[in-house]
N, C-alpha and C. Protein backbone atom coordinates (compact mmCIF):
# COMPACT_ATOMS: atom_id res chain seq x y z
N UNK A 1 0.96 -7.83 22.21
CA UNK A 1 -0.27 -8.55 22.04
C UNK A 1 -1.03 -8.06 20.82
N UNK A 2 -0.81 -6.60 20.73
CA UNK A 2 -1.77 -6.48 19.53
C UNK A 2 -1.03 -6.86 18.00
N UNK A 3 0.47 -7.18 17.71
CA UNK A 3 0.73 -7.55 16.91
C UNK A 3 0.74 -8.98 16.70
N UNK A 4 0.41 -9.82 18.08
CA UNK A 4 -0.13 -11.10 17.32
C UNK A 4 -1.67 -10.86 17.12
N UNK A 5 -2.70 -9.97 17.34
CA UNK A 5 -4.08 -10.10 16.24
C UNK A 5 -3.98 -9.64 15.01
N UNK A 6 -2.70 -8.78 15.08
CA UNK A 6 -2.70 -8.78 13.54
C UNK A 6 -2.30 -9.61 12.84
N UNK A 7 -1.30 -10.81 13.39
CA UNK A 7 -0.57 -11.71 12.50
C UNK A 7 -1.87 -12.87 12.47
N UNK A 8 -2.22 -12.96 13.58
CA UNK A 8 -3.54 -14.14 13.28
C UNK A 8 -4.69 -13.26 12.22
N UNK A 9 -5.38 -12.15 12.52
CA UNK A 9 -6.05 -11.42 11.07
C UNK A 9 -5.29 -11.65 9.92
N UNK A 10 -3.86 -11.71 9.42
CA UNK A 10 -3.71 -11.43 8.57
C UNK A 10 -3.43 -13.08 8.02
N UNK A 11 -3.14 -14.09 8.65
CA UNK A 11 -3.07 -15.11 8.57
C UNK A 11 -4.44 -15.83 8.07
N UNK A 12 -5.53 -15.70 8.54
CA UNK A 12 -6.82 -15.47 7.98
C UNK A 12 -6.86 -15.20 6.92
N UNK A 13 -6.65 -14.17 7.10
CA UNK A 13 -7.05 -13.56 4.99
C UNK A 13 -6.25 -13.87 4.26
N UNK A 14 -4.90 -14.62 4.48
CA UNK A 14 -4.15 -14.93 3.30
C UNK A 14 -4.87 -16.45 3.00
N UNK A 15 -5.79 -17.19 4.28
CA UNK A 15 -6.25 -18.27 4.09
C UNK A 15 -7.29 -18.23 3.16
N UNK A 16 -8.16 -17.21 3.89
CA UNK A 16 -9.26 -16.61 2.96
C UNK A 16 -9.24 -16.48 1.65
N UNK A 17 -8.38 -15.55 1.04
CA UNK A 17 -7.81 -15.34 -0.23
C UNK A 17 -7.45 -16.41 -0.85
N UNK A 18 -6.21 -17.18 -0.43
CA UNK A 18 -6.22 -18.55 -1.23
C UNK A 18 -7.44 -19.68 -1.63
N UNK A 19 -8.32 -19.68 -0.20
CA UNK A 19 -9.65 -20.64 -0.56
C UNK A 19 -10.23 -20.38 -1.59
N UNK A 20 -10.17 -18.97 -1.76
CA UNK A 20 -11.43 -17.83 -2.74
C UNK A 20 -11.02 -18.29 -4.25
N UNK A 21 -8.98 -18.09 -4.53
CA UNK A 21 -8.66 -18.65 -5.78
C UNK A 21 -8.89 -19.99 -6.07
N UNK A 22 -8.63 -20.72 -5.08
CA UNK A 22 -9.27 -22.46 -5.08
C UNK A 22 -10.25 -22.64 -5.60
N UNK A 23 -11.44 -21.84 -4.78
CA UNK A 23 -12.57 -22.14 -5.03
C UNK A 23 -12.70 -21.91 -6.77
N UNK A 24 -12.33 -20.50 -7.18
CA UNK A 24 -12.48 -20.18 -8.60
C UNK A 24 -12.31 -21.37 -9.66
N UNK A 25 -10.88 -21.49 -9.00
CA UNK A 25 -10.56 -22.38 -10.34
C UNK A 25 -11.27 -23.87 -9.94
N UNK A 26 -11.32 -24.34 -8.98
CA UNK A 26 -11.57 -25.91 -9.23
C UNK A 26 -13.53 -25.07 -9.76
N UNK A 27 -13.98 -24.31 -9.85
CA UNK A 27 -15.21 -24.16 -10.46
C UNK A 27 -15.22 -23.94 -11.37
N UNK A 28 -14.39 -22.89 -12.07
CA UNK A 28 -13.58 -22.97 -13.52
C UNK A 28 -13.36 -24.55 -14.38
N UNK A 29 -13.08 -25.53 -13.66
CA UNK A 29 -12.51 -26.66 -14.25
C UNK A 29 -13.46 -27.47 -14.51
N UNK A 30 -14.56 -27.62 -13.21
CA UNK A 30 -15.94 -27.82 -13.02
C UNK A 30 -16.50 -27.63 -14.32
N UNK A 31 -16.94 -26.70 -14.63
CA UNK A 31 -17.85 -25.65 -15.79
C UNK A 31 -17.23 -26.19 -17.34
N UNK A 32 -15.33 -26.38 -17.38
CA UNK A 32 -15.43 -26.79 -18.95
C UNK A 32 -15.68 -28.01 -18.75
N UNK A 33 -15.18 -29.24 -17.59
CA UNK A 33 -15.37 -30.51 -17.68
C UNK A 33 -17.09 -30.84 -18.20
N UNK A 34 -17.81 -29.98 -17.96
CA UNK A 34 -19.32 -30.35 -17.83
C UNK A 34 -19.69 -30.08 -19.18
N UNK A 35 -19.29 -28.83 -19.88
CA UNK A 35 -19.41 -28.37 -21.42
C UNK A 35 -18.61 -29.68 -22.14
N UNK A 36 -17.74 -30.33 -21.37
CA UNK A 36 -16.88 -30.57 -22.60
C UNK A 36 -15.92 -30.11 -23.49
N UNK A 37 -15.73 -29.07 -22.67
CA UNK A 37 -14.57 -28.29 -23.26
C UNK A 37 -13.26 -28.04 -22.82
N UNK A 38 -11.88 -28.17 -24.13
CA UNK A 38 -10.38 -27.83 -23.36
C UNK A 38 -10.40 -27.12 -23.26
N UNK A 39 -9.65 -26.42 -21.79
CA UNK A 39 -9.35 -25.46 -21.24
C UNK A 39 -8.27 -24.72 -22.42
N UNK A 40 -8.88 -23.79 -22.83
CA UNK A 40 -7.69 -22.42 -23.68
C UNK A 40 -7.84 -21.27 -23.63
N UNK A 41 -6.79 -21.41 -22.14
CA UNK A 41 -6.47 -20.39 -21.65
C UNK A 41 -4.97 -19.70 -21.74
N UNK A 42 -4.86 -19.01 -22.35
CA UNK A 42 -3.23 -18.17 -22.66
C UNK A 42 -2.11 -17.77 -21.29
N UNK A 43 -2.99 -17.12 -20.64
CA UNK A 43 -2.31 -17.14 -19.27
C UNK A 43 -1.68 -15.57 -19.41
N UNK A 44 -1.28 -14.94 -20.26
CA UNK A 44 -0.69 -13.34 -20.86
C UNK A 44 -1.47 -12.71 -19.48
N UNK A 45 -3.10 -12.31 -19.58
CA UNK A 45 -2.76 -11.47 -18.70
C UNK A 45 -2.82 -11.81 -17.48
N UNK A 46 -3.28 -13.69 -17.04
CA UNK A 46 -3.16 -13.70 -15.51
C UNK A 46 -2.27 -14.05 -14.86
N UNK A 47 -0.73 -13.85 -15.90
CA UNK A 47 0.81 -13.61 -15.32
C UNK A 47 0.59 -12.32 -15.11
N UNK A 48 0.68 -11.42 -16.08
CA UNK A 48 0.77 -10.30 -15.36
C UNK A 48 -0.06 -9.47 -14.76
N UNK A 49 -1.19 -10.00 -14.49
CA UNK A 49 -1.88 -9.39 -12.88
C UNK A 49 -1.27 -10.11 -11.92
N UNK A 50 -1.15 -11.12 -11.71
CA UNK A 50 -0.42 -11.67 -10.46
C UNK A 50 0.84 -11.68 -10.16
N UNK A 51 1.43 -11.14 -10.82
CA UNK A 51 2.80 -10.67 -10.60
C UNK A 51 2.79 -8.80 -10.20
N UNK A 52 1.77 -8.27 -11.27
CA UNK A 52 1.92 -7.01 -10.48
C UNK A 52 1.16 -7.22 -8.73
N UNK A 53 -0.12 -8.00 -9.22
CA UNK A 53 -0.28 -7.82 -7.07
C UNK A 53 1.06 -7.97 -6.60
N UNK A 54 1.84 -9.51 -7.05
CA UNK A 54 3.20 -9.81 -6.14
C UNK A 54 3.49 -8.61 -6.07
N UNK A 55 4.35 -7.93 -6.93
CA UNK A 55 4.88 -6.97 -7.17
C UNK A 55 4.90 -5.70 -6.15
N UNK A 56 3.78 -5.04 -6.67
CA UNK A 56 3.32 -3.95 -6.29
C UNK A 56 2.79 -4.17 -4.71
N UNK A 57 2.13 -4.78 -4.66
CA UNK A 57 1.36 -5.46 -3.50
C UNK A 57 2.50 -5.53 -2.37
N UNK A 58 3.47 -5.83 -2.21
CA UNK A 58 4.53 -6.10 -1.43
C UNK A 58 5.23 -4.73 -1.95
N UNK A 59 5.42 -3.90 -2.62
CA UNK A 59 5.81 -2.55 -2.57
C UNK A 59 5.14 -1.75 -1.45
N UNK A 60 3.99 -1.61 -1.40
CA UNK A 60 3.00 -1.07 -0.58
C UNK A 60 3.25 -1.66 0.50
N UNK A 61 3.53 -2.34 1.12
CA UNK A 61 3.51 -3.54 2.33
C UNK A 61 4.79 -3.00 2.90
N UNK A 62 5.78 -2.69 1.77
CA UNK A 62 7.25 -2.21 2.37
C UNK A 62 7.53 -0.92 2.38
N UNK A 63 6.51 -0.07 1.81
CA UNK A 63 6.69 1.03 1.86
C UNK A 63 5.58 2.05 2.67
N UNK A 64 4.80 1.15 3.61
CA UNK A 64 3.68 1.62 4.09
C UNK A 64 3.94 3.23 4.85
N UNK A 65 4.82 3.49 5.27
CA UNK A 65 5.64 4.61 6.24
C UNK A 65 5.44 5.54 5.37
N UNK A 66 5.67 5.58 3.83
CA UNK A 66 5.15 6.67 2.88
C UNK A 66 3.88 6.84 1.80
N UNK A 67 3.17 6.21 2.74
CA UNK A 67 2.11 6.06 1.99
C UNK A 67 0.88 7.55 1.62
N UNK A 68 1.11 8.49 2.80
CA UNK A 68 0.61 9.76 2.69
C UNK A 68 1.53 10.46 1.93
N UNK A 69 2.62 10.41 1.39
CA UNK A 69 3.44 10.76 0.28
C UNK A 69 2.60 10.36 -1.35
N UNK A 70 2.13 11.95 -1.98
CA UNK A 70 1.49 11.79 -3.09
C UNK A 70 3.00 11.39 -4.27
N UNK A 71 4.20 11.36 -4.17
CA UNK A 71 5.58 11.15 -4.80
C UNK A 71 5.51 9.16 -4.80
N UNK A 72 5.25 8.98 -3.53
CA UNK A 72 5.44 8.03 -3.26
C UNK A 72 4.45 6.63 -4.76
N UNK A 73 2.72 7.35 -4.48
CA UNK A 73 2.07 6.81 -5.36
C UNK A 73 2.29 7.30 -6.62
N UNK A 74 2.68 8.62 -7.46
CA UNK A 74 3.44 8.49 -8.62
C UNK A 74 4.19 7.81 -8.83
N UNK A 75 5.31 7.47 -8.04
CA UNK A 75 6.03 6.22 -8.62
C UNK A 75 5.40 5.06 -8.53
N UNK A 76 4.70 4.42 -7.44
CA UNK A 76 4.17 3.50 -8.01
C UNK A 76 3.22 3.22 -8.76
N UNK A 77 2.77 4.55 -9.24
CA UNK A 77 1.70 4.52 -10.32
C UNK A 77 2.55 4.48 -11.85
N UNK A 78 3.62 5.21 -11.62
CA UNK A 78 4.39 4.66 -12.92
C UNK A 78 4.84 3.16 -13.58
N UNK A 79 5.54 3.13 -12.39
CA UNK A 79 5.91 2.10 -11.69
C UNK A 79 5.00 0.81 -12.67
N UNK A 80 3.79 0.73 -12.09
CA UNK A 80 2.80 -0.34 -12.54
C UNK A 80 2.50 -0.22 -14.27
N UNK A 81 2.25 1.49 -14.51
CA UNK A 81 2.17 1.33 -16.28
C UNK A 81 3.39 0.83 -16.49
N UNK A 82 4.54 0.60 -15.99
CA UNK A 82 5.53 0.17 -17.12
C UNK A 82 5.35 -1.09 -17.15
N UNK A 83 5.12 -1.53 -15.57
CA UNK A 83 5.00 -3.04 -15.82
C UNK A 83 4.10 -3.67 -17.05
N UNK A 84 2.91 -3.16 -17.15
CA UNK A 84 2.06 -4.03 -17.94
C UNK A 84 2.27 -3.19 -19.28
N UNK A 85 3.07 -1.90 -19.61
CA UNK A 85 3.37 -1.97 -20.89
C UNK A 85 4.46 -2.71 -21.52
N UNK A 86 5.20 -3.26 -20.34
CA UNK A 86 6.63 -3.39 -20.89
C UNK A 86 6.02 -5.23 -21.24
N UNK A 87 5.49 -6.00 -20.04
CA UNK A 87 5.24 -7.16 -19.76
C UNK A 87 3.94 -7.75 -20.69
N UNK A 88 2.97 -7.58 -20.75
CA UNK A 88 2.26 -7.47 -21.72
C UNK A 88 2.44 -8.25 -23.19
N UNK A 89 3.33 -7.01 -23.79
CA UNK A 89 3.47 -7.18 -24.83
C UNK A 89 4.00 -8.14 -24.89
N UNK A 90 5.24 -8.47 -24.17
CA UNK A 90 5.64 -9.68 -24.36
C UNK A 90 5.13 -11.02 -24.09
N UNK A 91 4.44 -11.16 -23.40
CA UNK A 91 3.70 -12.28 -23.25
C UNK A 91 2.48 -13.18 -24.18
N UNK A 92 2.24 -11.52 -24.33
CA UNK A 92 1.00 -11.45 -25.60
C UNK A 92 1.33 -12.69 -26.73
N UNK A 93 3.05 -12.53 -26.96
CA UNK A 93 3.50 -12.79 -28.45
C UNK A 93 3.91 -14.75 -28.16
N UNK A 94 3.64 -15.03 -26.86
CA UNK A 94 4.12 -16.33 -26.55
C UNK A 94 2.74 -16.78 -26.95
N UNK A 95 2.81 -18.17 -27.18
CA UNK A 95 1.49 -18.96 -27.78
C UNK A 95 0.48 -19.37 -26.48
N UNK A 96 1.38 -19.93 -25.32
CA UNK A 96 0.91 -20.62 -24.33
C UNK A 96 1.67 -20.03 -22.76
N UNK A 97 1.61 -19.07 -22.06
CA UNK A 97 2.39 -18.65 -21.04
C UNK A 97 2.11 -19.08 -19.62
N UNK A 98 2.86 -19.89 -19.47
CA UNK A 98 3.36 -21.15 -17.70
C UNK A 98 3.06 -20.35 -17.11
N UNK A 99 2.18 -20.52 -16.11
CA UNK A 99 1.67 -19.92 -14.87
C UNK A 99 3.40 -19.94 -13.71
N UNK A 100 3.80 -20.78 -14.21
CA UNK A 100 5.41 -20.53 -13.53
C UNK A 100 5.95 -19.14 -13.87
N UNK A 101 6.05 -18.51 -14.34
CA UNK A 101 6.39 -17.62 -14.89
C UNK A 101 6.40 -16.44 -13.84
N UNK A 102 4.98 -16.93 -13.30
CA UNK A 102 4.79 -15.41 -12.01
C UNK A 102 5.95 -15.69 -11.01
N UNK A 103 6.31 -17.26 -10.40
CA UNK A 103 7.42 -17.58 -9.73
C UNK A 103 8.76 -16.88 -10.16
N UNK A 104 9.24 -16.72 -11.51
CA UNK A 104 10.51 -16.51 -11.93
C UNK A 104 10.53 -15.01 -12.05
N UNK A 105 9.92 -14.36 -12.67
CA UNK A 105 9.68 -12.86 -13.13
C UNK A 105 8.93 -12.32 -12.19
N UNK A 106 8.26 -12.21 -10.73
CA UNK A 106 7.91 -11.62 -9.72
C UNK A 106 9.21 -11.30 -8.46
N UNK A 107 10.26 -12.15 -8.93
CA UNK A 107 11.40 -12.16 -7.60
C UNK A 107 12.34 -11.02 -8.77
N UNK A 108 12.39 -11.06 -10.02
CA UNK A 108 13.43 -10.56 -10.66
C UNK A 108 12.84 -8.98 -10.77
N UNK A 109 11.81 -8.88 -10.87
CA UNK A 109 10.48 -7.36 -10.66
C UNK A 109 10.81 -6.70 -9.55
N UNK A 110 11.29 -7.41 -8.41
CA UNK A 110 11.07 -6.84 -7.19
C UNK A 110 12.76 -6.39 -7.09
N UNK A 111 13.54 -7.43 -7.56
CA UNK A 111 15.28 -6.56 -7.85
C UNK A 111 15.32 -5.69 -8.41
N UNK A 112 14.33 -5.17 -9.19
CA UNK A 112 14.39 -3.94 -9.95
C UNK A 112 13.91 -2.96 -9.24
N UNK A 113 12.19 -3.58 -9.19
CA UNK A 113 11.24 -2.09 -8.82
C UNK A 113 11.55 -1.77 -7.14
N UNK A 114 11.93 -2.80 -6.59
CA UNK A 114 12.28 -1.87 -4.88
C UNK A 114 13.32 -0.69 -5.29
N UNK A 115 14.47 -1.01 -5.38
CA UNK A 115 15.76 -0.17 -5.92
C UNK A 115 15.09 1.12 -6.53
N UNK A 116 14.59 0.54 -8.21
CA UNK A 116 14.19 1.80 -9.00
C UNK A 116 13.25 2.88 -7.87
N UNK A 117 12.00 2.19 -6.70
CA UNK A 117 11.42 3.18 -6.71
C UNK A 117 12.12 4.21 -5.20
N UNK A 118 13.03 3.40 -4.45
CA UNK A 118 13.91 4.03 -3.44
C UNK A 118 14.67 5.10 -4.31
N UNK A 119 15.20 4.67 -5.52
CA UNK A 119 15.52 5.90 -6.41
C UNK A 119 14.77 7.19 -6.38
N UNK A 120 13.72 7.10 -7.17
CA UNK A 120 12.61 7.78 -7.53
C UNK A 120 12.38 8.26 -5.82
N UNK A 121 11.90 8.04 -5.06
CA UNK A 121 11.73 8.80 -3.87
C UNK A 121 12.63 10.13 -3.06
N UNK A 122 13.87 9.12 -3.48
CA UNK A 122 15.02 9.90 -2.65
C UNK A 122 15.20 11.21 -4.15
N UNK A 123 14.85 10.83 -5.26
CA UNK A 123 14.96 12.20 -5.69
C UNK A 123 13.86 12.82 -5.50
N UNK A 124 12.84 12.61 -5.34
CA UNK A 124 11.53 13.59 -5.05
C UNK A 124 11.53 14.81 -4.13
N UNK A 125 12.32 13.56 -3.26
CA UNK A 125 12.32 14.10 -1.76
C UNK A 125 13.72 15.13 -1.40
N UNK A 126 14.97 15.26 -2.61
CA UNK A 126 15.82 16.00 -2.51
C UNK A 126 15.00 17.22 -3.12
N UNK A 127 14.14 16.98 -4.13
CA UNK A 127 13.93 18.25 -4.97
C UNK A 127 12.30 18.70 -4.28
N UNK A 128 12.30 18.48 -3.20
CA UNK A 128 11.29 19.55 -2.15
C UNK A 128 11.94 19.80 -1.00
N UNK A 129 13.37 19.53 -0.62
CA UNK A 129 13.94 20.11 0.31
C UNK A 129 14.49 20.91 0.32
């Protein structure tokens, strides 16, 4: 019983959360329609914030069991600078970057960074035993 209040709480806030981005943008769209102004917006860094939440965000979610592990948040503190040094730059250099993008490069992030950081743990965790 108590794991369906959590699935209904958490069901909530993913509702919550989505309304909240809704709300943003159709007020966002609101605000240039009224100026008169085209939307030019690049999209560089709100691919890669929303791909690191995907990302990272669901790291934490799957790795909750080591979360009092200070090894655990070094890697994913690494973890995240590489993302936005590595990701970043590249995006930077595109003219116009598809909000699709978080779809394609958030599933291919997560083939990497789960693996890489089960890596990174299991050596942490050999070299304090």
């Amino acid at each position: 019983m108590k794991q369906d209040q959590h699935a209904a709480r958490d069901f909530l806030l993913y509702i919550a959360i989505g309304l909240l981005v809704a709300a943003f943008a159709a007020s966002y769209g609101f605000y240039l329609a009224r100026k008169g102004v085209e939307p030019n917006f690049k999209n560089d860094w709100s691919v890669t914030i929303a791909t690191a939440a995907l990302v990272f965000g669901y790291a934490i979610k799957s790795h909750w069991q080591l979360r009092r592990l200070w090894s655990f948040w070094a890697a994913w503190f690494a973890l995240l600078i590489a993302h936005f040094a590595i990701l970043l730059p590249l995006l930077s250099r595109m003219e116009k970057v598809p909000l699709v993008l978080i779809g394609v490069i958030g599933p291919l992030e997560i083939l990497v960074a789960y693996p890489l950081m089960d890596f990174i743990m299991e050596r942490l965790d050999s070299r304090n035993n």
